[in-house]
C-alpha atoms as a PDB file:
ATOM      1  CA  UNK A   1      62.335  91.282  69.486  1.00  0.00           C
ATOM      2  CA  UNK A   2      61.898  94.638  71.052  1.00  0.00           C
ATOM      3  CA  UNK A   3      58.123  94.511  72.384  1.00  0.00           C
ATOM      4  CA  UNK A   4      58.744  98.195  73.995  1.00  0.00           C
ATOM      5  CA  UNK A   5      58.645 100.460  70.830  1.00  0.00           C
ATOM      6  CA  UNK A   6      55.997  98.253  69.611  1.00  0.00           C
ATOM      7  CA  UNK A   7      53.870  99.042  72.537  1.00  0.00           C
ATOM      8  CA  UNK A   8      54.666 103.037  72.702  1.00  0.00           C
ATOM      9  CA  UNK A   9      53.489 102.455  69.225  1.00  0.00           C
ATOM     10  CA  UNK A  10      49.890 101.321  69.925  1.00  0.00           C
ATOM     11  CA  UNK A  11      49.415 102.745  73.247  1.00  0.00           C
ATOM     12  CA  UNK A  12      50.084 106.294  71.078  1.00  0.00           C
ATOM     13  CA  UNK A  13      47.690 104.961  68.360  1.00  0.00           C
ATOM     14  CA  UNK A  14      44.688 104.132  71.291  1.00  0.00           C
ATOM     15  CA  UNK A  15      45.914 107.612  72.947  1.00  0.00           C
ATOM     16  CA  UNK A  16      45.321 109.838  69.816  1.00  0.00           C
ATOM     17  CA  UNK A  17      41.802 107.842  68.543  1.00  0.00           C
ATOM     18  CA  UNK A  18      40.577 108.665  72.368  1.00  0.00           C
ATOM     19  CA  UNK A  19      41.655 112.271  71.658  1.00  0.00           C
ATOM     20  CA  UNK A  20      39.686 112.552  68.237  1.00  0.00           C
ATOM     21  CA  UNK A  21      36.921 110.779  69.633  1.00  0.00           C
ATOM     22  CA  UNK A  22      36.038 113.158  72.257  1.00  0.00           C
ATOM     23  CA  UNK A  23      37.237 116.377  71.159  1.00  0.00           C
ATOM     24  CA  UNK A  24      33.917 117.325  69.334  1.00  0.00           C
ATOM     25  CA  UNK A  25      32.310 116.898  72.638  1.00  0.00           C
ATOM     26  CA  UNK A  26      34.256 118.970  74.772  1.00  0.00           C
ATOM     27  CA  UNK A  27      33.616 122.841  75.878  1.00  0.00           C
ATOM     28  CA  UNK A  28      37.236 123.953  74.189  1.00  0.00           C
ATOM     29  CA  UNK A  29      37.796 127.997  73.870  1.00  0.00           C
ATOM     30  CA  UNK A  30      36.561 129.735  71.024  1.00  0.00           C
ATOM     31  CA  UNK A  31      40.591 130.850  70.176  1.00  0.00           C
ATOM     32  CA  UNK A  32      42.367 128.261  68.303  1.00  0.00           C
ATOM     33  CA  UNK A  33      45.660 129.508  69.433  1.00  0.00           C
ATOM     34  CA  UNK A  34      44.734 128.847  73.443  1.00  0.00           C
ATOM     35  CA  UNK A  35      43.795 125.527  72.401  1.00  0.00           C
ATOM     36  CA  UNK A  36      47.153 125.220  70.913  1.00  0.00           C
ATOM     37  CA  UNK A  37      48.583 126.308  73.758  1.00  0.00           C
ATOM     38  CA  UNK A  38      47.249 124.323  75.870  1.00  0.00           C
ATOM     39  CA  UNK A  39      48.310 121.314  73.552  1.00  0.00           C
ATOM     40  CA  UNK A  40      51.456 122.148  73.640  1.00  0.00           C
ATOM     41  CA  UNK A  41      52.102 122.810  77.297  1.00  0.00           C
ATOM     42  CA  UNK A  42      50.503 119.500  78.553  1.00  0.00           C
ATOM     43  CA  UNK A  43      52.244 117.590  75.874  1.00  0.00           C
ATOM     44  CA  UNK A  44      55.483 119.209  77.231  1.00  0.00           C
ATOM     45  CA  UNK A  45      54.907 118.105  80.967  1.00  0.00           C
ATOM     46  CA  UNK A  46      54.020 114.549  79.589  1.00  0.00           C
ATOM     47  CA  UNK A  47      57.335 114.124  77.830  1.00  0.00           C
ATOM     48  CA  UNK A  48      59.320 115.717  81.042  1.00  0.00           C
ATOM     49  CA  UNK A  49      57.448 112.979  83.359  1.00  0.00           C
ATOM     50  CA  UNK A  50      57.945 110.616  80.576  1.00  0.00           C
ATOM     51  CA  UNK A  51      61.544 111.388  79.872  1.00  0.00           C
ATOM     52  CA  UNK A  52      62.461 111.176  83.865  1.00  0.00           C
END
């Protein structure tokens, strides 16, 4: 049995609860598109370091 996908699978789960957790609580730009951005971009570098 392949335990690796399994585990991307919950560690992703744990990763995006955290992330709608504490996102009410945060001081996040008034412009929905920055946040976006920003989304985007560090979710970019993640996969490159991830990917490597």
């Amino acid at each position: 049995m392949l335990i690796g996908p399994c585990l991307l699978i919950v560690v992703a789960s744990i990763c995006w609860s955290f992330g709608s957790w504490k996102t009410p609580s945060l001081d996040l730009p008034a412009d929905p598109f920055v946040v976006a951005v920003y989304e985007m971009a560090f979710g970019s570098v993640f996969l490159v370091l991830g990917g490597s």
